[in-house]
C-alpha atoms as a PDB file:
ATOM      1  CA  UNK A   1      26.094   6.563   3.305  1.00  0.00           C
ATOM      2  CA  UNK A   2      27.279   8.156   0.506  1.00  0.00           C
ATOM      3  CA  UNK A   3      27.112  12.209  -0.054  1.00  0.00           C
ATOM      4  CA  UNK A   4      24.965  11.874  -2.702  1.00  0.00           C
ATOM      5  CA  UNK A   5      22.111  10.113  -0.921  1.00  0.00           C
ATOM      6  CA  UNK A   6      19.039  11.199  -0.839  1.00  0.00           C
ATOM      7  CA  UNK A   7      18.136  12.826   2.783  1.00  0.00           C
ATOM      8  CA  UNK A   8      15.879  10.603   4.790  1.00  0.00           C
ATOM      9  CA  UNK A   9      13.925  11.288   8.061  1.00  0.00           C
ATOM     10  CA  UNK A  10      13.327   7.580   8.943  1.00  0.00           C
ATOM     11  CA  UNK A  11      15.297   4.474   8.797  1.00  0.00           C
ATOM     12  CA  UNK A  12      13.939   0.454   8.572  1.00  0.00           C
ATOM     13  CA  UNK A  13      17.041  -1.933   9.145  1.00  0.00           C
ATOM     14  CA  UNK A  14      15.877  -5.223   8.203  1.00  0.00           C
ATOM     15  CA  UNK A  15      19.464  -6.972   8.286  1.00  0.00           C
ATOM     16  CA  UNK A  16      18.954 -10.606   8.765  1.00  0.00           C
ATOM     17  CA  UNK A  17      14.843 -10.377   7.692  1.00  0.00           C
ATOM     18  CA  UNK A  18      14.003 -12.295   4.596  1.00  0.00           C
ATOM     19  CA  UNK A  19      10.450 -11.826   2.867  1.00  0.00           C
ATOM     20  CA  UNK A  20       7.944 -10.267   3.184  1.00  0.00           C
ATOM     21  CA  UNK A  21       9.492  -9.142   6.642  1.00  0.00           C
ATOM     22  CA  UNK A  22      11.286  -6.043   5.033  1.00  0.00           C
ATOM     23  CA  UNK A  23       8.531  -4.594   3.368  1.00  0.00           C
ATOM     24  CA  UNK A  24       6.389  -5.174   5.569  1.00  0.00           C
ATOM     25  CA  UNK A  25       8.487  -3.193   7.972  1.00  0.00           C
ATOM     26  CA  UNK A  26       9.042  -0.050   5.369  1.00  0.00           C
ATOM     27  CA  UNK A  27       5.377  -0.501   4.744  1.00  0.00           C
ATOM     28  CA  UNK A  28       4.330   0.044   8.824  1.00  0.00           C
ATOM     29  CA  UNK A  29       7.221   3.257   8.697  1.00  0.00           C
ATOM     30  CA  UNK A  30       5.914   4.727   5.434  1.00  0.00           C
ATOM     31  CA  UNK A  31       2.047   4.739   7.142  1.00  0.00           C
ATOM     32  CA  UNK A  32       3.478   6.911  10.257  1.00  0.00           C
ATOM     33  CA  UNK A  33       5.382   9.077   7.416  1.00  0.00           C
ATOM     34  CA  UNK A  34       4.491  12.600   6.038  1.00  0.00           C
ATOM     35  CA  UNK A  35       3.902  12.859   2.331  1.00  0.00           C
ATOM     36  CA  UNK A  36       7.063  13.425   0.611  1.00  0.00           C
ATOM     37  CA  UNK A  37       9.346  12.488   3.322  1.00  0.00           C
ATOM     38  CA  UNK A  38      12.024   9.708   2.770  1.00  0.00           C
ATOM     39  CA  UNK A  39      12.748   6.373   4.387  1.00  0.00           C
ATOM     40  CA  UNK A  40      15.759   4.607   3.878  1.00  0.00           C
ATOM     41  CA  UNK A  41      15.785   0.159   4.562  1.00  0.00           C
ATOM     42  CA  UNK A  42      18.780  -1.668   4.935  1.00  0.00           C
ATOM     43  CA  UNK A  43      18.442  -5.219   3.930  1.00  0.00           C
ATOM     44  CA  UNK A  44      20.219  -8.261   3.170  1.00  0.00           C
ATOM     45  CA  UNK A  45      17.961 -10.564   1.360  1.00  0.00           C
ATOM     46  CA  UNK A  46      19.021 -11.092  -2.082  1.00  0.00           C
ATOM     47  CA  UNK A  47      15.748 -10.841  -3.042  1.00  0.00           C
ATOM     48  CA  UNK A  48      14.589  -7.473  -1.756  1.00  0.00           C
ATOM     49  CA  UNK A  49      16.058  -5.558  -4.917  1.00  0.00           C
ATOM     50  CA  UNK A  50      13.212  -6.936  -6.607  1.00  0.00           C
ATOM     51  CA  UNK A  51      10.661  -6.872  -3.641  1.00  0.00           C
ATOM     52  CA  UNK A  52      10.977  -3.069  -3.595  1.00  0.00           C
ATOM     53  CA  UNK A  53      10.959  -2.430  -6.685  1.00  0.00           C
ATOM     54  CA  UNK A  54       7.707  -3.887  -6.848  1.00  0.00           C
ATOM     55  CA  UNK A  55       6.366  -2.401  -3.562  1.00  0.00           C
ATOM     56  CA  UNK A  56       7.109   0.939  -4.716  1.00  0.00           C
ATOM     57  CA  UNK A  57       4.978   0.144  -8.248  1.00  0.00           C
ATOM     58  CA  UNK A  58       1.983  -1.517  -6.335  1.00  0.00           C
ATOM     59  CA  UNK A  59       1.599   1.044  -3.502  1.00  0.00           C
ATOM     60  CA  UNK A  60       2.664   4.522  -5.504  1.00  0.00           C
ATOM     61  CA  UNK A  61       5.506   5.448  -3.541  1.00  0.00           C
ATOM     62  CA  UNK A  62       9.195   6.094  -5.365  1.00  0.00           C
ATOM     63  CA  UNK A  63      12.117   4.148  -5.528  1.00  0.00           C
ATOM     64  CA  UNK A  64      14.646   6.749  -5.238  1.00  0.00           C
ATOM     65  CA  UNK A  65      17.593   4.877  -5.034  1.00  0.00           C
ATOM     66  CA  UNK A  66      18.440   1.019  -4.612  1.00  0.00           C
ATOM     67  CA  UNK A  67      22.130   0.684  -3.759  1.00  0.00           C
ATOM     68  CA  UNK A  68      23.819  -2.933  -3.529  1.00  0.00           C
ATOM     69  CA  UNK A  69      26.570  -2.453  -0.902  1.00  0.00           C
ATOM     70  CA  UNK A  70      27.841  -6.309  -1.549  1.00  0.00           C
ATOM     71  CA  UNK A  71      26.693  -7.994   1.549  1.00  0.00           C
ATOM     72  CA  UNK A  72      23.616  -5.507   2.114  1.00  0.00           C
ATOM     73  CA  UNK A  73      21.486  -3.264  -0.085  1.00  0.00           C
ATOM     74  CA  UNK A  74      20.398   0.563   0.896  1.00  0.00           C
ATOM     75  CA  UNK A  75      16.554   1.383  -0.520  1.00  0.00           C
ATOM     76  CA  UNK A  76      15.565   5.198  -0.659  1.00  0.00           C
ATOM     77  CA  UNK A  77      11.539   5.252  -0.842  1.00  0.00           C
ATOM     78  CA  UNK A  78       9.505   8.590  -0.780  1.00  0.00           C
ATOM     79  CA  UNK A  79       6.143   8.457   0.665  1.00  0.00           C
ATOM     80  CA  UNK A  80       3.248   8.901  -1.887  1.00  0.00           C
ATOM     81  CA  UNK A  81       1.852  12.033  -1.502  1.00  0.00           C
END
């Protein structure tokens, strides 16, 4: 995690999950979330980048941050409020 993060109060690891299994994950954490509050997903699907990005469009909740840490990406999304 790097200092300049954005402070989270929940955390999905979906290591190992390929789609829809991440987002679907983040999706059933975001639903037991306050508004405003941050959840961070760790994934390694290639494909997630994208996934979230488009999650974040269709359900009005904000991409923060998307960080590609080589073998794993980082995803910083705050819950609509």
């Amino acid at each position: 995690m790097n200092t300049n993060d954005p402070a989270f109060v929940q955390e999905v690891d979906a290591s190992g999950l390929k789609c829809p299994l991440p987002i679907l994950r983040a999706k059933k954490a975001l639903a037991q979330m306050q508004a405003d509050e941050v959840l961070r997903v760790i994934t390694t699907d290639p494909g997630a980048v994208r996934d979230f990005d488009a999650f974040a469009r269709q359900t009005g909740n904000t991409l923060l941050l998307q960080r590609d840490e080589g073998t794993r990406c980082v995803h910083y999304l705050k819950r609509r409020s």
